[in-house]
Every structure is written in structure tokens, then in C-alpha cells.
Protein backbone atom coordinates (compact mmCIF):
# COMPACT_ATOMS: atom_id res chain seq x y z
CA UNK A 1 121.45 69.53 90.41
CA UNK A 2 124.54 67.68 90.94
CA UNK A 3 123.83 66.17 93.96
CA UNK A 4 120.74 64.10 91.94
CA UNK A 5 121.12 61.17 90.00
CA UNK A 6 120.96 61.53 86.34
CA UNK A 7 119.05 58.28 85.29
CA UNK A 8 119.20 57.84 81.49
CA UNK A 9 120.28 53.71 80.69
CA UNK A 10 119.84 51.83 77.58
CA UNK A 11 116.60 49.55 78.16
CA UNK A 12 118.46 46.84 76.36
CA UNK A 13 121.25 44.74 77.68
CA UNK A 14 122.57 43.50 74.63
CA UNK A 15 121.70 42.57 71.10
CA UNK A 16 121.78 39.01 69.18
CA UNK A 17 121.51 39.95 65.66
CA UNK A 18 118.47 41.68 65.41
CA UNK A 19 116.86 40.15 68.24
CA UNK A 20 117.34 42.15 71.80
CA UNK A 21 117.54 41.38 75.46
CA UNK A 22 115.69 43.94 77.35
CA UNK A 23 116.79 44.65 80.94
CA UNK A 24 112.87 44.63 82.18
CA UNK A 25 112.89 41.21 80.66
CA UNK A 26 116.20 39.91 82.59
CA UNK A 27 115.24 40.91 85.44
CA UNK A 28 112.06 39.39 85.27
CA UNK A 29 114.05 35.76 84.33
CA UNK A 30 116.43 36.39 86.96
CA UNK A 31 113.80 36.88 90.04
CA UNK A 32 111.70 33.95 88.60
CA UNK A 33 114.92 31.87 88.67
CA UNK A 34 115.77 33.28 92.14
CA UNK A 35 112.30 31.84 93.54
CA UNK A 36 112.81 28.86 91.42
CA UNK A 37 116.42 27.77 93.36
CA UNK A 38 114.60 29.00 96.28
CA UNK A 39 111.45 26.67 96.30
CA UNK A 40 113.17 23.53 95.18
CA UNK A 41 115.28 24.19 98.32
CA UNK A 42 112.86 24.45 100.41
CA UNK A 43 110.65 21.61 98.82
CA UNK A 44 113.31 19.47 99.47
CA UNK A 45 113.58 20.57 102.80
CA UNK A 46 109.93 19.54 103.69
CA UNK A 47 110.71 15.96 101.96
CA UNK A 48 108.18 16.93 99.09
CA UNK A 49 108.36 14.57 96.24
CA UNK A 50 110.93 15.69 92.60
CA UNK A 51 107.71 15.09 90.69
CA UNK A 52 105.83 17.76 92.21
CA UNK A 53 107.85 20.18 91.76
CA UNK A 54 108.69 19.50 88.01
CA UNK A 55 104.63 21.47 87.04
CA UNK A 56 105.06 23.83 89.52
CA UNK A 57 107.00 26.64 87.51
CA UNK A 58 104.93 26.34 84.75
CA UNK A 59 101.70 27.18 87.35
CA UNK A 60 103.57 30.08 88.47
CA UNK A 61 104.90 31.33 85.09
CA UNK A 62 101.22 31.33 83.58
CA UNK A 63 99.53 32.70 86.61
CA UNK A 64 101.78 35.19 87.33
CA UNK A 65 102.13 36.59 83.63
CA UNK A 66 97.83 36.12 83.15
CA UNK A 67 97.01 38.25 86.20
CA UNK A 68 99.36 41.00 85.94
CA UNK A 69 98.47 41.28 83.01
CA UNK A 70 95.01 41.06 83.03
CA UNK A 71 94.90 43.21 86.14
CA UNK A 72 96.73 45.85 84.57
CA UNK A 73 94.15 45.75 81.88
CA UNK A 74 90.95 45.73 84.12
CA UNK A 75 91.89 47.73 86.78
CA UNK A 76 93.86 50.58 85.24
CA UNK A 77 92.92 51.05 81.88
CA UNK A 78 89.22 48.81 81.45
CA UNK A 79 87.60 52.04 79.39
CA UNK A 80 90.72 51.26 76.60
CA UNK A 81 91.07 47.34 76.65
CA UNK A 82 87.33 46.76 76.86
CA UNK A 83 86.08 49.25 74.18
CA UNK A 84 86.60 47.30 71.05
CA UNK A 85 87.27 43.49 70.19
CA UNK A 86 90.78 44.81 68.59
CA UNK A 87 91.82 46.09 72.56
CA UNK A 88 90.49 42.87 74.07
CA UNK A 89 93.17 40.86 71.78
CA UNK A 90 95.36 42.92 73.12
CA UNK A 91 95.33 42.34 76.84
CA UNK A 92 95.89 38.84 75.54
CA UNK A 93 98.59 38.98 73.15
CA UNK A 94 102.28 41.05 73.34
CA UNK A 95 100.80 43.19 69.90
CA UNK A 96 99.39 47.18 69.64
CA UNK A 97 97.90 48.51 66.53
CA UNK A 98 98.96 51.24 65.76
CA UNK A 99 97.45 54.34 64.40
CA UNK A 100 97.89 53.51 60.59
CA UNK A 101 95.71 50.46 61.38
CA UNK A 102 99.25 47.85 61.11
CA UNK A 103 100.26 45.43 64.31
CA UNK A 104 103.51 46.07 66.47
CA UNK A 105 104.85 43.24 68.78
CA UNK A 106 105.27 45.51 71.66
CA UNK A 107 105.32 42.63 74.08
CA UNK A 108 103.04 43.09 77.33
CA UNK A 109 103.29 46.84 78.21
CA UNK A 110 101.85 46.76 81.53
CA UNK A 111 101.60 44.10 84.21
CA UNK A 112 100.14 45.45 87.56
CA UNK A 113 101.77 43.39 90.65
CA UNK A 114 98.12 42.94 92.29
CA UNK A 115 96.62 41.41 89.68
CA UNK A 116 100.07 39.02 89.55
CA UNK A 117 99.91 38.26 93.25
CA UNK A 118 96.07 36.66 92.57
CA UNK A 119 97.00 35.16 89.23
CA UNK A 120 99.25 33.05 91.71
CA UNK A 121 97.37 32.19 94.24
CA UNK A 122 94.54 31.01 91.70
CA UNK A 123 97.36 28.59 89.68
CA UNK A 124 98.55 27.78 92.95
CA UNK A 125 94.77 26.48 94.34
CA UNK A 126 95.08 24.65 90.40
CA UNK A 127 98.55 23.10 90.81
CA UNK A 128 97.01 21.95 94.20
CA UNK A 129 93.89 20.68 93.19
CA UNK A 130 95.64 18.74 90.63
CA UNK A 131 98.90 17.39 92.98
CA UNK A 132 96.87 16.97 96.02
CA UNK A 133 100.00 18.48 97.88
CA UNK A 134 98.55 20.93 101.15
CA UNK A 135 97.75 23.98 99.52
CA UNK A 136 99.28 26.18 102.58
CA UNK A 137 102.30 24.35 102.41
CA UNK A 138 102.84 25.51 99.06
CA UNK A 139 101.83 29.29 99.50
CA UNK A 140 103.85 29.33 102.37
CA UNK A 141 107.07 27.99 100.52
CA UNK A 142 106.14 30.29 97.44
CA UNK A 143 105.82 33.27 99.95
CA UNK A 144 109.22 32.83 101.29
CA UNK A 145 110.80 33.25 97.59
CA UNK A 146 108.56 36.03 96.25
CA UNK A 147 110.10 38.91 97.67
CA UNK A 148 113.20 38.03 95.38
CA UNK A 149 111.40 37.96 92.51
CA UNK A 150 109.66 41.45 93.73
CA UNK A 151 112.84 43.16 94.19
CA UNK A 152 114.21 42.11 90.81
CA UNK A 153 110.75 43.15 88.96
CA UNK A 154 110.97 46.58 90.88
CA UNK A 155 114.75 46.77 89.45
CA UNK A 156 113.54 46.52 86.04
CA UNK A 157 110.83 49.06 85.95
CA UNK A 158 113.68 51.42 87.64
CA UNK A 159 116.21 50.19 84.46
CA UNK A 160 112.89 51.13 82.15
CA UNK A 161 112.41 54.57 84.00
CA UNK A 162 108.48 53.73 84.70
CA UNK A 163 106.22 53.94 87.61
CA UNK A 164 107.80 57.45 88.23
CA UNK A 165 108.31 59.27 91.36
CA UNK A 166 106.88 63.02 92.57
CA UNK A 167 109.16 65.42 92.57
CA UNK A 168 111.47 66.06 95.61
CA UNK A 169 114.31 67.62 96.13
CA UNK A 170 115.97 64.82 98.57
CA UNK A 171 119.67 64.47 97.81
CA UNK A 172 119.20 60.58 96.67
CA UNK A 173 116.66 61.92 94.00
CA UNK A 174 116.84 60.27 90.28
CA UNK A 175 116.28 62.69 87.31
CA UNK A 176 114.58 60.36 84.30
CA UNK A 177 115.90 61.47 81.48
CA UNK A 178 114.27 58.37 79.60
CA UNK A 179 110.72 59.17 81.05
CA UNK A 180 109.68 61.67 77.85
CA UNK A 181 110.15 65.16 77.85
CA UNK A 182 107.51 66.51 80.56
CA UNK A 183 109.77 64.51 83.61
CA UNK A 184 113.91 65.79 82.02
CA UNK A 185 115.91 68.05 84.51
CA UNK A 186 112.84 67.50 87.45
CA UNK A 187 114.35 65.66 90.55
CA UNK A 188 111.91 62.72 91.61
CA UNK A 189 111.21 59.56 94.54
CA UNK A 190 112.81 56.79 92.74
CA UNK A 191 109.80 54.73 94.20
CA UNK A 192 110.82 51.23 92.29
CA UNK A 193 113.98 51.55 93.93
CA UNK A 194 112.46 51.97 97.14
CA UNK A 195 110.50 48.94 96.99
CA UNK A 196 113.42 46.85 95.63
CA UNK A 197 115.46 47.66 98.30
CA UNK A 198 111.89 46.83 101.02
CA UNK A 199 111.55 43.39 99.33
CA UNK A 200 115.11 42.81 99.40
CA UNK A 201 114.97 43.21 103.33
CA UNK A 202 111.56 41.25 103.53
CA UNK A 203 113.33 38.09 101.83
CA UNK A 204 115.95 37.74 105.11
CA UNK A 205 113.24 38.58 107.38
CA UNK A 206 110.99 35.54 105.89
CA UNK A 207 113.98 33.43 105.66
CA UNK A 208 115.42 34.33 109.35
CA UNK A 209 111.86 33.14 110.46
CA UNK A 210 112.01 29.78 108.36
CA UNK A 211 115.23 28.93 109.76
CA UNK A 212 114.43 29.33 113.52
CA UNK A 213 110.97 27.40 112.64
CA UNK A 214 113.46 24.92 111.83
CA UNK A 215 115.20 24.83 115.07
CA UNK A 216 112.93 25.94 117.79
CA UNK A 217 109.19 24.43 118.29
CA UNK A 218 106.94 26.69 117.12
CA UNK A 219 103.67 27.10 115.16
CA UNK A 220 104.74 29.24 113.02
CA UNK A 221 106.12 26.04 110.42
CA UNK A 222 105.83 25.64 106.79
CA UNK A 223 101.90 24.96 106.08
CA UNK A 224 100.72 26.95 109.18
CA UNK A 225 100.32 30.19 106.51
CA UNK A 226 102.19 32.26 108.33
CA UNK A 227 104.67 32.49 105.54
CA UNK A 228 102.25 33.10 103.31
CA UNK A 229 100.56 36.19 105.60
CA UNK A 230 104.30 37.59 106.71
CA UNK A 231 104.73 37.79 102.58
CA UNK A 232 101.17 39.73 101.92
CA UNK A 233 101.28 42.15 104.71
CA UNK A 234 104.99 43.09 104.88
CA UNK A 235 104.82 43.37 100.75
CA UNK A 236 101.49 45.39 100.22
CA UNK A 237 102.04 47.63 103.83
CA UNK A 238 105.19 48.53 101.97
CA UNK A 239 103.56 49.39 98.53
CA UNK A 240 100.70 51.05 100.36
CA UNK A 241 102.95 53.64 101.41
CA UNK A 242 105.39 54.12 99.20
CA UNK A 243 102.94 54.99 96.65
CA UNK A 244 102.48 58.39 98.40
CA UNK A 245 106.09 59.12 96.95
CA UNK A 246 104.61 58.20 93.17
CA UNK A 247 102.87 59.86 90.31
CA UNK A 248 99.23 58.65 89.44
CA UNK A 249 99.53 56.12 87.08
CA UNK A 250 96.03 56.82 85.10
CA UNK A 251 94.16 59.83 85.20
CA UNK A 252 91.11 58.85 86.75
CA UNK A 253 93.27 58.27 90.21
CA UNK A 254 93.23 62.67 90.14
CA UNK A 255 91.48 63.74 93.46
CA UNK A 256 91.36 60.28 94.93
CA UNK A 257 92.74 59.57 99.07
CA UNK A 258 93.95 56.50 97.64
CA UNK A 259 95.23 55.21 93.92
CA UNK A 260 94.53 52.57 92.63
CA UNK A 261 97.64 50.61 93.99
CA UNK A 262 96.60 51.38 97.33
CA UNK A 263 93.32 50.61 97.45
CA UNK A 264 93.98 47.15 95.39
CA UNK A 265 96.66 46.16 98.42
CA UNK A 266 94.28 46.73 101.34
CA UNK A 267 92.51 43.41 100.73
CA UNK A 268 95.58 41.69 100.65
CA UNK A 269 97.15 43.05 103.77
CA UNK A 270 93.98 42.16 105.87
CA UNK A 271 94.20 38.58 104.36
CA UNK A 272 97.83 38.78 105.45
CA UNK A 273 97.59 39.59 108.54
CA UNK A 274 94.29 36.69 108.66
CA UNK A 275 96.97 34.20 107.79
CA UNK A 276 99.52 35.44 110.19
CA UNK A 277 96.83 35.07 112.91
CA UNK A 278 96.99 31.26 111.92
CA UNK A 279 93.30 30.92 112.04
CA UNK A 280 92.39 27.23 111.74
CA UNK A 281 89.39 28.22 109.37
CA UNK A 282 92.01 29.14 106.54
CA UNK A 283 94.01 26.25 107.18
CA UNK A 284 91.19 23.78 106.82
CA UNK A 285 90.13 25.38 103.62
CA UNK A 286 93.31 24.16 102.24
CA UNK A 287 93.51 20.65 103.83
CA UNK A 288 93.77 17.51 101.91
């Protein structure tokens, strides 16, 4: 037992008055603010206009936030959030009604990263549509920041003790003391750390390839969606596995090969590896 790691922190940072800072939310602002830096860096880099940067944030923000949440909503828990019109409001707004029949802000209580990932890419096609800057340019520049904001999302469900592990008995094993009742004194996979630390690694491997783009003649250059693939396959062959070390998140996964979570990121790590391939079909869809 003393060789595990006794994981029991306060979910909130600090307090201002009555309002609170949660550390699920922090992290959230700081990865966001990570890709942020990130992409104006590198839109400067490729000589893209101020002015088209200035929307793109808010593109991101909403498409991020929209999918992940509606993708938690459809593809984990559809029999709850479609049942009644009450539920439905509730994908849609941070509320919960509770069993006496009042309203609790709760604020959005599942966001599943899959659904996030296509929320982007949709906002991004918008912001595109609307800018008329290349499309693969973009998701290329985007894909080089996202495993920041990954790692820091992964951090937070870890400070929030969710998306638990099975149990092990591996020496670096986290006991969630937070997690309710039926996970206390069990040694389990911290699996969000896991994939923190992956996405942390993925970031310098995207950004080691970026810089030698920008010193050697290749064709693997900002627009090519190369980027963009690297990001998808690297990220989702990462959460493929790594979800063998978790618990089912819903019931219904019970007695499946795959959960959920695995069988969401096989799409995207065949598109990856699509874009990787540089196939001139996928860059003409995006042309301008």
C-alpha cells in the first residue's frame, strides 16, 4: 500500500468570495492558451495576416466546447439526454435537475475528446469558408498546438479523479480516494496521466518536424496535412490503447472488444494516417 499513490486533491484551486476556480476548469484555460501562443506563432511564421487570426479562437472555443459536449451526450449516454425535452436542454446548457424537480448549475459534466476533435474540424472548415485562408494550412497549424491543450485537459480529469483506471498493482499506481466509495483503498492505471504525459511527448515530436520543414526541403510543410495526420494518428493510436488500462465508462460498453473510445478513434487514425500519406485528393478538397 505504501508504495501507491494516495490521490485525494481539492477539485478547486481557490475561492473568490463565493465564486470558485475549479482545477478541471484551469487547466482547460491554460491548454487553450497554450495552443493560442502557439498558433499565433506559427501564423506569423507562415506570413498569415493579424486579422485572421483575431476570429480564430472564438471558432475553436465554440467548436471545441459544442462537440465534446454533444458527443459526450450522443455517443455515451443518448438513452438519458434524448429521452425527454428536460435532458435535451441539458446537453445544451451547464444545468441538471435534480430529483426534487429544482435546477443546479453543474456546468458541462461530460465532454468526450472525439466528439471535440470533430467539433474542430467542422468550425475550422467554417472559419475557412468564411476567411478564405487554405483550410490545410490551418488544420495543420492547429494540429501542431493540440497536443498541449490534450495534455493539460488529461491533467484535469486526473486533478478531478475521473476517467478511472483498472486495478493493478504496478508500483506507480494512484488510489482515488475522491472517486466515491466503490474505487477507496483499490490501486488503479492512472490512465489520464498516461495520456498527458503521450501528448506531452507528441507536442516536441510535431514541433521537431515543423522546425526541420523549416530548414530542409521537404513536402512535409505547413498546408501539405501532414501536421494535421501526425496529430490524429499519434493522438487516437495512443488513446486506442491506453484505454485497455481504463474502466468502462457506461454500462452498455460490458462484453464489448472495443469501448466506445476505441471504436470512436479508429476513424480518425485511418484519416490520419490518409493525411500523412499527403494524398493530393485531400489537399484539393481544401484548396482555395
Amino acid at each position: 500500500m505504501l508504495s501507491y499513490i494516495v490521490w485525494n486533491p481539492d477539485e478547486v484551486v481557490f475561492h473568490l468570495g463565493s465564486f470558485s476556480i475549479r482545477w478541471y476548469s484551469l487547466c482547460w484555460l491554460l491548454g487553450l492558451a497554450c495552443a493560442f501562443f502557439i498558433v499565433k506563432y506559427l501564423y506569423k511564421k507562415e506570413k498569415i495576416k493579424d486579422e485572421y487570426f483575431d476570429p480564430l479562437f472564438i471558432y475553436c472555443f465554440l467548436g471545441i466546447l459544442i462537440g465534446a459536449r454533444l458527443g459526450h451526450c450522443l455517443f455515451y449516454e443518448p438513452g438519458y439526454f434524448l429521452s425527454s425535452g428536460e435532458h435535451i436542454l441539458e446537453m445544451f446548457l451547464p444545468i441538471h435537475k435534480m430529483a426534487d424537480g429544482s435546477w443546479k448549475f453543474t456546468g458541462y459534466e461530460g465532454l468526450a475528446s472525439h466528439g471535440g476533435t470533430l467539433g474542430l474540424m467542422i468550425a475550422l472548415f467554417l472559419y475557412c469558408k468564411k476567411t478564405k485562408v487554405n483550410l490545410w494550412r490551418v488544420l495543420d497549424m492547429i494540429a501542431i498546438a493540440t497536443p498541449t491543450t490534450a495534455c493539460f485537459i488529461r491533467l484535469g480529469n486526473l486533478m478531478n479523479s475521473e476517467i478511472i483506471g483498472k486495478v493493478t498493482d504496478v508500483p506507480w499506481a494512484f488510489i482515488f480516494e475522491a472517486a466515491g466509495p466503490e474505487y477507496a483503498g483499490v490501486p488503479r492505471h492512472p490512465g489520464q496521466l498516461y495520456e498527458a504525459i503521450a501528448y506531452f511527448i507528441f507536442f516536441f515530436i510535431g514541433w521537431y518536424f515543423y522546425k526541420r520543414s523549416q530548414r530542409t526541403e521537404t513536402s512535409k510543410k505547413v498546408g501539405s496535412g501532414f501536421f494535421f495526420g501526425l496529430c490524429l494518428t499519434l493522438i487516437f493510436t495512443a488513446r486506442f490503447f491506453i484505454e485497455f488500462t481504463k474502466e468502462n465508462q457506461v454500462d452498455f460498453e460490458e462484453g464489448m472488444m472495443f469501448d466506445m473510445g476505441q471504436l470512436l478513434s479508429i476513424p480518425f487514425i485511418i484519416l490520419g494516417i490518409a493525411c500523412m500519406r499527403g494524398g493530393k485528393w485531400l489537399r484539393k478538397l481544401g484548396a482555395q
